[in-house]
Structure formats: structure tokens, C-alpha cells
C-alpha atoms as a PDB file:
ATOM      1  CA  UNK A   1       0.138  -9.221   1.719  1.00  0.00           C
ATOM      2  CA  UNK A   2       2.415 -11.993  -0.014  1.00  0.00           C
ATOM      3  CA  UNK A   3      -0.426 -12.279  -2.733  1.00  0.00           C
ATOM      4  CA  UNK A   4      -1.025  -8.990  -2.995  1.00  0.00           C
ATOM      5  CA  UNK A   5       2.944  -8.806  -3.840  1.00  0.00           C
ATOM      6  CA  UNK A   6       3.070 -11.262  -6.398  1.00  0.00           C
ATOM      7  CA  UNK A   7       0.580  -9.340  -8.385  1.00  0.00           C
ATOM      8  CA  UNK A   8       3.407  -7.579  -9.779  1.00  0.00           C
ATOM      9  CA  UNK A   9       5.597  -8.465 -12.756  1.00  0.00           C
ATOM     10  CA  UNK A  10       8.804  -8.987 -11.905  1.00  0.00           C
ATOM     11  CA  UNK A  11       9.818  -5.564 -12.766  1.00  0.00           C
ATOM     12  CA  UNK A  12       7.015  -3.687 -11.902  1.00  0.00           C
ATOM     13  CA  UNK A  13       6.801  -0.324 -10.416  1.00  0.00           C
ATOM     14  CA  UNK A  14       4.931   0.777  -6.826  1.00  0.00           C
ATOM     15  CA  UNK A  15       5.215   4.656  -6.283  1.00  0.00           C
ATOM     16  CA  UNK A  16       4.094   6.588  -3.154  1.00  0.00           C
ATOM     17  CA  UNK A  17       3.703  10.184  -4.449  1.00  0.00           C
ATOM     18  CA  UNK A  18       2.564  11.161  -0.722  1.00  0.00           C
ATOM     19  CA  UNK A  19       5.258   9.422   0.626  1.00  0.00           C
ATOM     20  CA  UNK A  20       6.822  11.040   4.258  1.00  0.00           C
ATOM     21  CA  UNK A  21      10.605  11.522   4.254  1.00  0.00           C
ATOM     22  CA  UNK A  22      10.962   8.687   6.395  1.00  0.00           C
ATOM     23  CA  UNK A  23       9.756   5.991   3.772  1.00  0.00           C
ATOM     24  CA  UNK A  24      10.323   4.868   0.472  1.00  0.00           C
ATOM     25  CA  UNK A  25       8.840   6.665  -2.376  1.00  0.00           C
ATOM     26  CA  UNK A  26       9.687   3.965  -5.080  1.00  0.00           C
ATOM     27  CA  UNK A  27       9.974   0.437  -5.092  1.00  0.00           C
ATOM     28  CA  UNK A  28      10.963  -1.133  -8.576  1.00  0.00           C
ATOM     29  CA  UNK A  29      10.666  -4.679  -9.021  1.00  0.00           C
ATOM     30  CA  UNK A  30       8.405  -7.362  -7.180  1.00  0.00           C
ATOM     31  CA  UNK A  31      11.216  -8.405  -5.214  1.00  0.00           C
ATOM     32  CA  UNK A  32      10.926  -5.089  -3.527  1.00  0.00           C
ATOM     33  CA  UNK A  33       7.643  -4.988  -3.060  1.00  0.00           C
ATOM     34  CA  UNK A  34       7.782  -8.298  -1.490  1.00  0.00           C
ATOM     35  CA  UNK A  35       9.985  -7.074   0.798  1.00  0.00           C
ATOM     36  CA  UNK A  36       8.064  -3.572   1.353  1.00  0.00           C
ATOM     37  CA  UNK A  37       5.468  -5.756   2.429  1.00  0.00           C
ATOM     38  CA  UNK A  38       6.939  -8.546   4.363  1.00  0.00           C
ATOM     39  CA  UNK A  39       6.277  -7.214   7.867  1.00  0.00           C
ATOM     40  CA  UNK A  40       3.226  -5.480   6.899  1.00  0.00           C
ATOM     41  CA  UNK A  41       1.023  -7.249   8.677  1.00  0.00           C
ATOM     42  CA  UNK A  42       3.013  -7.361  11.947  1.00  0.00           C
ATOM     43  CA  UNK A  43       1.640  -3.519  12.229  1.00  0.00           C
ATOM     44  CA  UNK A  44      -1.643  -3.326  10.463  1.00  0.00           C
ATOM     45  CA  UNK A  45      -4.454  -6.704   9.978  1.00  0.00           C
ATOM     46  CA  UNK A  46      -6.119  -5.694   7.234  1.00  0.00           C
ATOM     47  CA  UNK A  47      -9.308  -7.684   7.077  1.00  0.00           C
ATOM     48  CA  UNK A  48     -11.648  -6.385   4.247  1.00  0.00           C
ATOM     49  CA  UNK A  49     -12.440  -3.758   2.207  1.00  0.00           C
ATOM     50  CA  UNK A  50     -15.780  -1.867   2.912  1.00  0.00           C
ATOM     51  CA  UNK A  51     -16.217   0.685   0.000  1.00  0.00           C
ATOM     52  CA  UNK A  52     -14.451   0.604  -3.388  1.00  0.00           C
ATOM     53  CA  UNK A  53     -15.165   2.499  -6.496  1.00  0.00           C
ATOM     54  CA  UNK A  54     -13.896   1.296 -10.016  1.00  0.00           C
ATOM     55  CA  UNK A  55     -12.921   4.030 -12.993  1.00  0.00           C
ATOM     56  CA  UNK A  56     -12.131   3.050 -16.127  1.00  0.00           C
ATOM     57  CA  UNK A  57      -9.347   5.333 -18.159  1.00  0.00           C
ATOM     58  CA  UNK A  58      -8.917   5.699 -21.758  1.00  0.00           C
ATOM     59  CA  UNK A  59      -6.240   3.473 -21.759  1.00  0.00           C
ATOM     60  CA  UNK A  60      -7.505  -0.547 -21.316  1.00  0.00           C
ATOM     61  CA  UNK A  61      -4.451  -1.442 -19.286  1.00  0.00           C
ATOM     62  CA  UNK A  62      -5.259   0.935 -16.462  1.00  0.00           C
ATOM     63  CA  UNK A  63      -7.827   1.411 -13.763  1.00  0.00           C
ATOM     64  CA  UNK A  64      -7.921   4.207 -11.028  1.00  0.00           C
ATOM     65  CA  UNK A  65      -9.530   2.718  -7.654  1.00  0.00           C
ATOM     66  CA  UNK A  66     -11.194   4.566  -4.791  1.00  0.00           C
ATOM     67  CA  UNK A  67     -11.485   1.772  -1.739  1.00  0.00           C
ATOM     68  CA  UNK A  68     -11.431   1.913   1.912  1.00  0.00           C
ATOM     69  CA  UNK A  69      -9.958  -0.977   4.426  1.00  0.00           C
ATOM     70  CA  UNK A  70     -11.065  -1.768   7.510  1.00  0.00           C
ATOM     71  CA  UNK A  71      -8.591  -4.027  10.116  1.00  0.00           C
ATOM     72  CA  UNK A  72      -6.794  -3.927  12.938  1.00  0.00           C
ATOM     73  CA  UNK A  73      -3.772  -2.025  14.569  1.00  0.00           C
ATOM     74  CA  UNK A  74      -1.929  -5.170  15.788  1.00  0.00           C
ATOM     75  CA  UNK A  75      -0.121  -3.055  18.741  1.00  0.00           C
ATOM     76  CA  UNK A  76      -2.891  -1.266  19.990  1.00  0.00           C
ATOM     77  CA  UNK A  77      -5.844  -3.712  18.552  1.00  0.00           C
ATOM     78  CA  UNK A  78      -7.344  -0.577  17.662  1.00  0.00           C
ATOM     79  CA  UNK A  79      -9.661  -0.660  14.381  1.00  0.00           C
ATOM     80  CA  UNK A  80      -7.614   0.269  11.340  1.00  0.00           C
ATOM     81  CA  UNK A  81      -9.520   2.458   8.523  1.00  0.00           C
ATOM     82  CA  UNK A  82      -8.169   3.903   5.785  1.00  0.00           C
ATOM     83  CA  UNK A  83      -8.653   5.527   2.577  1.00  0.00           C
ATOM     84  CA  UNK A  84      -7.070   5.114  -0.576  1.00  0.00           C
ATOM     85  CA  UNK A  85      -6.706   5.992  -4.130  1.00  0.00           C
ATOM     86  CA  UNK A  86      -4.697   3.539  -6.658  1.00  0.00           C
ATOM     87  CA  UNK A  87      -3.914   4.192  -9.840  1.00  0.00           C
ATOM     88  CA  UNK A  88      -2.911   0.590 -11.203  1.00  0.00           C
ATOM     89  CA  UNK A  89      -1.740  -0.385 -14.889  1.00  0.00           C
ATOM     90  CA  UNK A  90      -1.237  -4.219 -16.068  1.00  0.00           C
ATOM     91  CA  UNK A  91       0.085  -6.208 -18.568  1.00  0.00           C
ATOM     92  CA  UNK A  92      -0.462  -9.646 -18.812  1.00  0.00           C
ATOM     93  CA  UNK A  93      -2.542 -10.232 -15.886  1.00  0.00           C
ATOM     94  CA  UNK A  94       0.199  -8.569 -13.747  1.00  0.00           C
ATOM     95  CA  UNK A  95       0.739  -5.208 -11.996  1.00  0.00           C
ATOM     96  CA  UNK A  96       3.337  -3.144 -14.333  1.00  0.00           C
ATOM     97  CA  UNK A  97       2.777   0.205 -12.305  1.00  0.00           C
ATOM     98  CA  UNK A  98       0.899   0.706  -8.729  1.00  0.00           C
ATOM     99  CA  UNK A  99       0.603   4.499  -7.532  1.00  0.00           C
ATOM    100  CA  UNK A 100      -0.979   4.657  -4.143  1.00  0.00           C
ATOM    101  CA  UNK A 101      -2.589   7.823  -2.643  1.00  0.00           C
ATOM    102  CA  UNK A 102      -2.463   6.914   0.832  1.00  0.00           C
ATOM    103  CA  UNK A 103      -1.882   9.440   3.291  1.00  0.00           C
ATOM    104  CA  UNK A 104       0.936   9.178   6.044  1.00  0.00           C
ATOM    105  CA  UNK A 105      -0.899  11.871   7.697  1.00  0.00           C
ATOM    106  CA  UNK A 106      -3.711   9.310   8.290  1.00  0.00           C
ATOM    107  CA  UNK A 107      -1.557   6.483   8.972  1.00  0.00           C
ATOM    108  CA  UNK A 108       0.118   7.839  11.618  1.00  0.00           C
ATOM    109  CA  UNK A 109      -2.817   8.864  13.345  1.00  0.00           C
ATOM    110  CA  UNK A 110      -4.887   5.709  13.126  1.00  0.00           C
ATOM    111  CA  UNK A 111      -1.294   3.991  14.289  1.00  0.00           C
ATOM    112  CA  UNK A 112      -1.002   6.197  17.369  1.00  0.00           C
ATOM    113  CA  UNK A 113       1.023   8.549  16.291  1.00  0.00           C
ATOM    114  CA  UNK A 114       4.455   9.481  14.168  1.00  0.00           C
ATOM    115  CA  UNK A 115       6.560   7.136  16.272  1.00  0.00           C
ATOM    116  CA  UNK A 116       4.579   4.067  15.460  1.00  0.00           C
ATOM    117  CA  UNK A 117       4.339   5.183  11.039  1.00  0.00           C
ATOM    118  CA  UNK A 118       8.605   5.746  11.547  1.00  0.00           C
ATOM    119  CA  UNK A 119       9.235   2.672  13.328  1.00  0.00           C
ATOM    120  CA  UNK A 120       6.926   0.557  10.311  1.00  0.00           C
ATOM    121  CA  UNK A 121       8.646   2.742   7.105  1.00  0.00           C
ATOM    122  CA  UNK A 122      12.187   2.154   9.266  1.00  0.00           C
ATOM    123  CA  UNK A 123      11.016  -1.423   8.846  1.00  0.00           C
ATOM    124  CA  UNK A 124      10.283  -1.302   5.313  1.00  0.00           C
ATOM    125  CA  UNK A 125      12.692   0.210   4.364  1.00  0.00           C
ATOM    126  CA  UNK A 126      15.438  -2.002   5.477  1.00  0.00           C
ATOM    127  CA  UNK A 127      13.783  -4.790   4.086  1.00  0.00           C
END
């Protein structure tokens, strides 16, 4: 998840319109999104994605992306899928603007419940 973070320009956006009250909806800057993700992967091993689906926009800069990743719950090392929808807009080779349609709803299940999803956005967000 540390490469995935340093995608993003250093003041580059990642929104999570779907976002529960109990995590961030915003992160601005890739400082934060460094952060955001530091622990990541002490909850969820994500080890590749099995289905993505690329559409181009009118405007060259951005991309919407339909993908699915499969990994692992670390806690439970239960398999991990999920679903996701990205709408992603770059400048210079780097992320300027990152909205992800993920769906807490989801998460929480494939986590083992709401417990586990509050105790990884408390996480997050104090980062």
C-alpha cells in the first residue's frame, strides 16, 4: 500500500463518497494518504486483482475503473473480496484526484462484522 500511496502528487485528493460516519471522507495531500494507508495491510492482504474494467472519459486526464480484489482478512485469514469503482484523474504521471466507490457495507461484512470496519477507520483515522 506504500506504492500505491505515492501515486499521488503531493497535494492530491482521495474522497470516499460512501464513506460510514466512523471514517474519513477526505484525505488531501499524499501525506495523508500515506498515513490512511499505513496500517492497511495489518487488516486486509490484498493479493491481486481478478476482474478490472477500464473506461475512458472525455477528459484525457481521467479514467473510471471497475476492478475486484481478492486477499486475505489478516485476523480471521478469511478470503477478502471486494468490489470497487474508482474514478481517478492525473497529472503528470501522478494521482491529482482518487474517488473510491467502495462499500463499508461490504467491508464490514467480509471483515466480520461492524466492530472489526470501526476498529480499522478508528485506525486510520488517527493516523
Amino acid at each position: 500500500m506504500t506504492g500505491f500511496a505515492e501515486l499521488w502528487a503531493a497535494d492530491g485528493v482521495l474522497e470516499f463518497p460512501f464513506a460510514s460516519a466512523d471514517s474519513p471522507a477526505r484525505l488531501d495531500g499524499r501525506d495523508a494518504v500515506r498515513e490512511y494507508l499505513r496500517d492497511y495491510n495489518n487488516y486486509i492482504a490484498p493479493e491481486r486483482i481478478v476482474a478490472q474494467e477500464v473506461h475512458e472519459t472525455a477528459d484525457p486526464g481521467r479514467i473510471i475503473v471497475e476492478f475486484e480484489v481478492a486477499g486475505t482478512i489478516v485476523a480471521s485469514e478469511k478470503p477478502y473480496s471486494m468490489r470497487y469503482i474508482a474514478v481517478i484523474t492525473a497529472k503528470d504521471g501522478e494521482i491529482v484526484h482518487y474517488r473510491d466507490y467502495w462499500s463499508p457495507l461490504a467491508a464490514a461484512e467480509a471483515m466480520g462484522g461492524t466492530e472489526a470496519l470501526t476498529s480499522f477507520a478508528n485506525s486510520a483515522a488517527k493516523a
